[in-house]
Protein backbone atom coordinates (compact mmCIF):
# COMPACT_ATOMS: atom_id res chain seq x y z
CA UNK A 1 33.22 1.08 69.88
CA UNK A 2 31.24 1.15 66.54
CA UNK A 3 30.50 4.14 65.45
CA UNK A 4 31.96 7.65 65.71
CA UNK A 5 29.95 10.91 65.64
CA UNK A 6 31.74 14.46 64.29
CA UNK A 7 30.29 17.71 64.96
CA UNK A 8 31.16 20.15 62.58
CA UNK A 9 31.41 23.87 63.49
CA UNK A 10 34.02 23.94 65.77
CA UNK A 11 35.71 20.66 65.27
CA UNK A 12 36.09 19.44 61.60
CA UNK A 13 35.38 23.24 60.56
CA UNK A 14 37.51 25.84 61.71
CA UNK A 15 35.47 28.90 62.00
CA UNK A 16 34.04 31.65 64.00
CA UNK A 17 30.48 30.94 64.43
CA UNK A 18 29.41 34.11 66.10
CA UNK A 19 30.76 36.08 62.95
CA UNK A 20 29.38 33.31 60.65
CA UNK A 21 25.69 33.59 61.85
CA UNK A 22 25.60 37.25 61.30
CA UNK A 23 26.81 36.90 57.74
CA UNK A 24 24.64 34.04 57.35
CA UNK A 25 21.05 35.63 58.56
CA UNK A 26 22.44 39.20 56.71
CA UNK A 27 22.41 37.74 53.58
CA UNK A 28 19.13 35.82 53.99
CA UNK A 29 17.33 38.74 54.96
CA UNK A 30 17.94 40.51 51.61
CA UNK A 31 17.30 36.71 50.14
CA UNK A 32 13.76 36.71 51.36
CA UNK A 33 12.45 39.76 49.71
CA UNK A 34 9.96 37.66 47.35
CA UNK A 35 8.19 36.37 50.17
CA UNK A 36 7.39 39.07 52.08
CA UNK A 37 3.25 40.07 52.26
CA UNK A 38 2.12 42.96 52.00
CA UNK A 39 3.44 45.49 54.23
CA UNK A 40 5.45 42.32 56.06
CA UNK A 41 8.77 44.01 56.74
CA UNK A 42 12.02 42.15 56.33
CA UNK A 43 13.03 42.46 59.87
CA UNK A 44 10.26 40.91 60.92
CA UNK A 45 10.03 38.19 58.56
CA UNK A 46 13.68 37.57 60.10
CA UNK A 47 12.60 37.39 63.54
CA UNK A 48 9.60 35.01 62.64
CA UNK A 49 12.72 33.05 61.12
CA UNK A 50 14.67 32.63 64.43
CA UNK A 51 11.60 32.21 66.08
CA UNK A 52 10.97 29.24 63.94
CA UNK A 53 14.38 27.85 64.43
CA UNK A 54 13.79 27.98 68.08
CA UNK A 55 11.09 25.91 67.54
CA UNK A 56 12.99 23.26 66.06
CA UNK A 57 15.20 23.19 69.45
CA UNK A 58 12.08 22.35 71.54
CA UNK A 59 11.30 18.31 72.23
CA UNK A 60 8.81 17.56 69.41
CA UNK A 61 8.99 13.25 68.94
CA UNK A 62 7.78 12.37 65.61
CA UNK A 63 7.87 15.15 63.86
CA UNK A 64 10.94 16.39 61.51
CA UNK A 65 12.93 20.13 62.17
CA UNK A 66 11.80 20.98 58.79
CA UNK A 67 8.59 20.19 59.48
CA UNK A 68 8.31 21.92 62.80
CA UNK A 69 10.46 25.43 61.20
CA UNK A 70 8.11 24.96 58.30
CA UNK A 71 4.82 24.91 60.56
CA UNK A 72 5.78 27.40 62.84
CA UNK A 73 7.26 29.84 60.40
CA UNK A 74 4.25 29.54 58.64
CA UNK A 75 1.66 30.45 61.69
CA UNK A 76 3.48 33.57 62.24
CA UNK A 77 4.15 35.04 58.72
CA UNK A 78 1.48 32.85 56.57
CA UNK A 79 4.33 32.12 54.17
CA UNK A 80 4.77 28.12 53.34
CA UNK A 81 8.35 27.79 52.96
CA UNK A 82 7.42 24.69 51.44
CA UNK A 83 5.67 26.19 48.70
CA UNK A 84 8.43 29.19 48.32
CA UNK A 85 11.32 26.54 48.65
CA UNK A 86 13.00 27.93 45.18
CA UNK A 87 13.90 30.85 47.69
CA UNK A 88 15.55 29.36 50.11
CA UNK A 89 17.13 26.81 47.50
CA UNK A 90 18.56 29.89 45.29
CA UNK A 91 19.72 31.32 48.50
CA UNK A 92 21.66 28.14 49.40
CA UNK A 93 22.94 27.44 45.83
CA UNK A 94 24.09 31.29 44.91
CA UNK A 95 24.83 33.01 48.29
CA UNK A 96 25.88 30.57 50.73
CA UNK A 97 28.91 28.99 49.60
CA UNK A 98 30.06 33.04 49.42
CA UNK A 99 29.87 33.11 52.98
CA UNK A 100 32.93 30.78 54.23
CA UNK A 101 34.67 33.88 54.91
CA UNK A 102 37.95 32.66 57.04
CA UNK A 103 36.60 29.12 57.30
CA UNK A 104 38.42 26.12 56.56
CA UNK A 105 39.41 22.62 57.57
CA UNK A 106 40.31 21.78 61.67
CA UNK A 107 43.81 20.85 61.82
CA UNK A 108 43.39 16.77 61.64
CA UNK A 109 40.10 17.06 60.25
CA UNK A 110 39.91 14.92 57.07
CA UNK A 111 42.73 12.88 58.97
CA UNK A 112 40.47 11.53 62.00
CA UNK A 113 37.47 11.04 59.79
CA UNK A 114 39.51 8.81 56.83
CA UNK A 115 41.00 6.93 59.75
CA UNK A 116 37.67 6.47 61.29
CA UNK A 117 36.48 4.91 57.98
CA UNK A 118 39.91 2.82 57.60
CA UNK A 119 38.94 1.15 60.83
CA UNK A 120 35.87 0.23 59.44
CA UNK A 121 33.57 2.65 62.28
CA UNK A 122 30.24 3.85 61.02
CA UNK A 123 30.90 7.77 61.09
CA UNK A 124 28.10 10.49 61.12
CA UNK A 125 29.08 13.82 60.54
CA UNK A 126 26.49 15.12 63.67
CA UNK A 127 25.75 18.84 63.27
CA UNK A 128 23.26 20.29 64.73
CA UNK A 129 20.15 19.93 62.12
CA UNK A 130 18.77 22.94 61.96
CA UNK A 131 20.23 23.70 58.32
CA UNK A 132 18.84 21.57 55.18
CA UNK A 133 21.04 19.03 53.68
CA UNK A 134 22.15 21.66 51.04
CA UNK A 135 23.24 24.06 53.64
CA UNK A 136 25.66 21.15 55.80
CA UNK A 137 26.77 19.53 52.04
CA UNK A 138 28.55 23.26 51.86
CA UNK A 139 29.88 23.00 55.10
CA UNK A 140 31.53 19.64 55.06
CA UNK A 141 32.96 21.34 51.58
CA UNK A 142 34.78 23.83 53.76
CA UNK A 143 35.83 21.48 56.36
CA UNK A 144 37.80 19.21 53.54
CA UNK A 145 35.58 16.48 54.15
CA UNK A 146 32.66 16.46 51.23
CA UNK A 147 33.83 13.44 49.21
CA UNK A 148 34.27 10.91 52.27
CA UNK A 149 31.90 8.23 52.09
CA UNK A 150 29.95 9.15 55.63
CA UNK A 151 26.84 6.98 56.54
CA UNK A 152 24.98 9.60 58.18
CA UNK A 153 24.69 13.34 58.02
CA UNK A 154 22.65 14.92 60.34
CA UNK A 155 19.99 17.53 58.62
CA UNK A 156 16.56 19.32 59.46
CA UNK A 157 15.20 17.05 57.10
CA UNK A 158 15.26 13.50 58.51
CA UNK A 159 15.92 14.41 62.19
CA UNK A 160 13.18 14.69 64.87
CA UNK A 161 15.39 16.97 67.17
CA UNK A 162 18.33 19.04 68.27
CA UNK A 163 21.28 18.81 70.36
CA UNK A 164 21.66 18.14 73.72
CA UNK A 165 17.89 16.47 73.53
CA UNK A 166 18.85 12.69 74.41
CA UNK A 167 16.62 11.95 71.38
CA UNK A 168 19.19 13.62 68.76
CA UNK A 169 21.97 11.32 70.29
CA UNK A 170 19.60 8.12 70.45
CA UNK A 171 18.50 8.75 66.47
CA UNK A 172 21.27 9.27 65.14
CA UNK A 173 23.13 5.62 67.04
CA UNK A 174 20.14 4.09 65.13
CA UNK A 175 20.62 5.40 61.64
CA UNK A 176 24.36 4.30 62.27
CA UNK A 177 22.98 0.80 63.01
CA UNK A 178 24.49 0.77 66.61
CA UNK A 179 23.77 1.09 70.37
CA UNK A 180 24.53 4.61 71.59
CA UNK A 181 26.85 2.87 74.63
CA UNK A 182 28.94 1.66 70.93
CA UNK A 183 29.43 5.06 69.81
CA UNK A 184 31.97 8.25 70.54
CA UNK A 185 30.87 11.50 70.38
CA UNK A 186 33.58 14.27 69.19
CA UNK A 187 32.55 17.84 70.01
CA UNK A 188 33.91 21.17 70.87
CA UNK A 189 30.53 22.31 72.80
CA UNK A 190 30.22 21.66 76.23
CA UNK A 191 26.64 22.54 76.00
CA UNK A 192 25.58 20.72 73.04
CA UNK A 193 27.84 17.91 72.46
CA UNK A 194 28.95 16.26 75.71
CA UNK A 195 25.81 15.33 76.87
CA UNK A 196 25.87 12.36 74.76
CA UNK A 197 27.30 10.50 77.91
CA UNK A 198 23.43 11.08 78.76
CA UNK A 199 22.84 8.21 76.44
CA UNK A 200 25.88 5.82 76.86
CA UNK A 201 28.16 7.65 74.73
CA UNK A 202 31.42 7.74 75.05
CA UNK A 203 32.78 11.84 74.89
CA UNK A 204 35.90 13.36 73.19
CA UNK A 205 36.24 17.06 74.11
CA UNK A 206 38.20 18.78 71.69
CA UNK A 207 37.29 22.63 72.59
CA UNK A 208 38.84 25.60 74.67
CA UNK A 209 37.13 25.63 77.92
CA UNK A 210 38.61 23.56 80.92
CA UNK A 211 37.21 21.51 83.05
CA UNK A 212 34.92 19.79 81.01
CA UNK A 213 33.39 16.55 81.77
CA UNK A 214 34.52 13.82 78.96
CA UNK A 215 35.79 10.83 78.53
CA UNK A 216 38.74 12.27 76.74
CA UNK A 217 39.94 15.42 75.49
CA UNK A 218 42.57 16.66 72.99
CA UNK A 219 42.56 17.72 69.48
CA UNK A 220 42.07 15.75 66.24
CA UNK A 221 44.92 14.91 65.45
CA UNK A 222 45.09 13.24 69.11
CA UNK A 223 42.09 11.61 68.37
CA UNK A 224 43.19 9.82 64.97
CA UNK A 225 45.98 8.43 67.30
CA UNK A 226 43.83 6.94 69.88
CA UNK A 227 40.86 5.35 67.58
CA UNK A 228 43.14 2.39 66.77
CA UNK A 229 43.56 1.58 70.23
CA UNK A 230 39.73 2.93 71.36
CA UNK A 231 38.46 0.29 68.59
């Protein structure tokens, strides 16, 4: 083993993501007032928004998420996000980090990742990239682990798709530099983190439901035990 990938909501960040997304797309909704058109309502400016984000979770090889939320937001409300970015980028700066709520650090998070990096394993922190860099760079703030020197973070700018496509699991091994049979994936989503053994890599399970298929299961601190002997 080489390389370990970390999903974030839900394993190195403790927090409710249900209650977290409805925070999250309330306070955008009053954030995107400037770029509404004409008689463009905000609710519907907000669905065009999910619809776009939907978008990003469809196979689309060679193009970025940003591009393809960009794009597609942009065919159904004719406003270029890329233009209008000082929105968004206000939004992310000002409002966002107001919205951790209850979230914090996973018990053993900054643990596991610091021994990762003692061991000398190339460590991505693998969220799903449907949030800009600014958006995760918050996140990892929450989760305790901001100032560890990570080699990749996965963000709707550089990656070409979402989790479980094989091809978020397969990009992300190569911007670590390694195989995807060398790396371990830690999730807490059955759905959208163990089927990195679709690619060769090795699973850690460390959510709530039983009976999932992995390679091992437990919780972080667990984990941080085991990478000696995994490497």
């Amino acid at each position: 083993m080489q390389a370990v990938l970390f999903d974030l909501d839900g394993t190195l960040l403790d927090l409710d993501l249900s209650d977290f997304l409805k925070r999250y797309f309330a306070a955008l909704e009053k954030a995107i007032q400037p770029l509404l058109v004409g008689s463009q309502d905000s609710s519907s400016f907000m669905k065009a928004f999910s619809d776009g984000v939907g978008a990003m979770m469809t196979h689309h090889p060679g193009r970025t998420n940003q591009d393809v939320f960009f794009d597609d937001l942009l065919s159904r409300t004719g406003v270029d996000g890329r233009t209008h970015w000082s929105v968004f980028e206000d939004f992310y700066d000002e409002v966002f980090p107001g919205l951790m709520a209850e979230a914090g650090p996973a018990r053993g998070a900054r643990r596991v990742v610091s021994t990762a990096l003692d061991l000398g394993l190339r460590v991505a922190i693998a969220t799903n990239p449907i949030f800009p860099r600014i958006a995760v760079d918050h996140r990892m703030s929450w989760a305790g682990v901001a100032d560890l020197p990570v080699h990749v973070i996965t963000t709707y700018e550089q990656m070409e798709s979402c989790k479980p496509d094989p091809l978020y699991y397969r990009q992300t091994a190569g911007l670590l530099e390694v195989a995807p049979t060398d790396c371990l994936m830690v999730g807490d989503d059955r759905t959208l983190d163990m089927p990195a053994s679709d690619v060769g890599m090795t699973t850690f399970y460390v959510g709530k439901d039983s009976g999932v298929a992995a390679d091992f299961n437990g919780d972080l601190d667990e984990l941080a035990d085991l990478l000696p002997r995994l490497v």
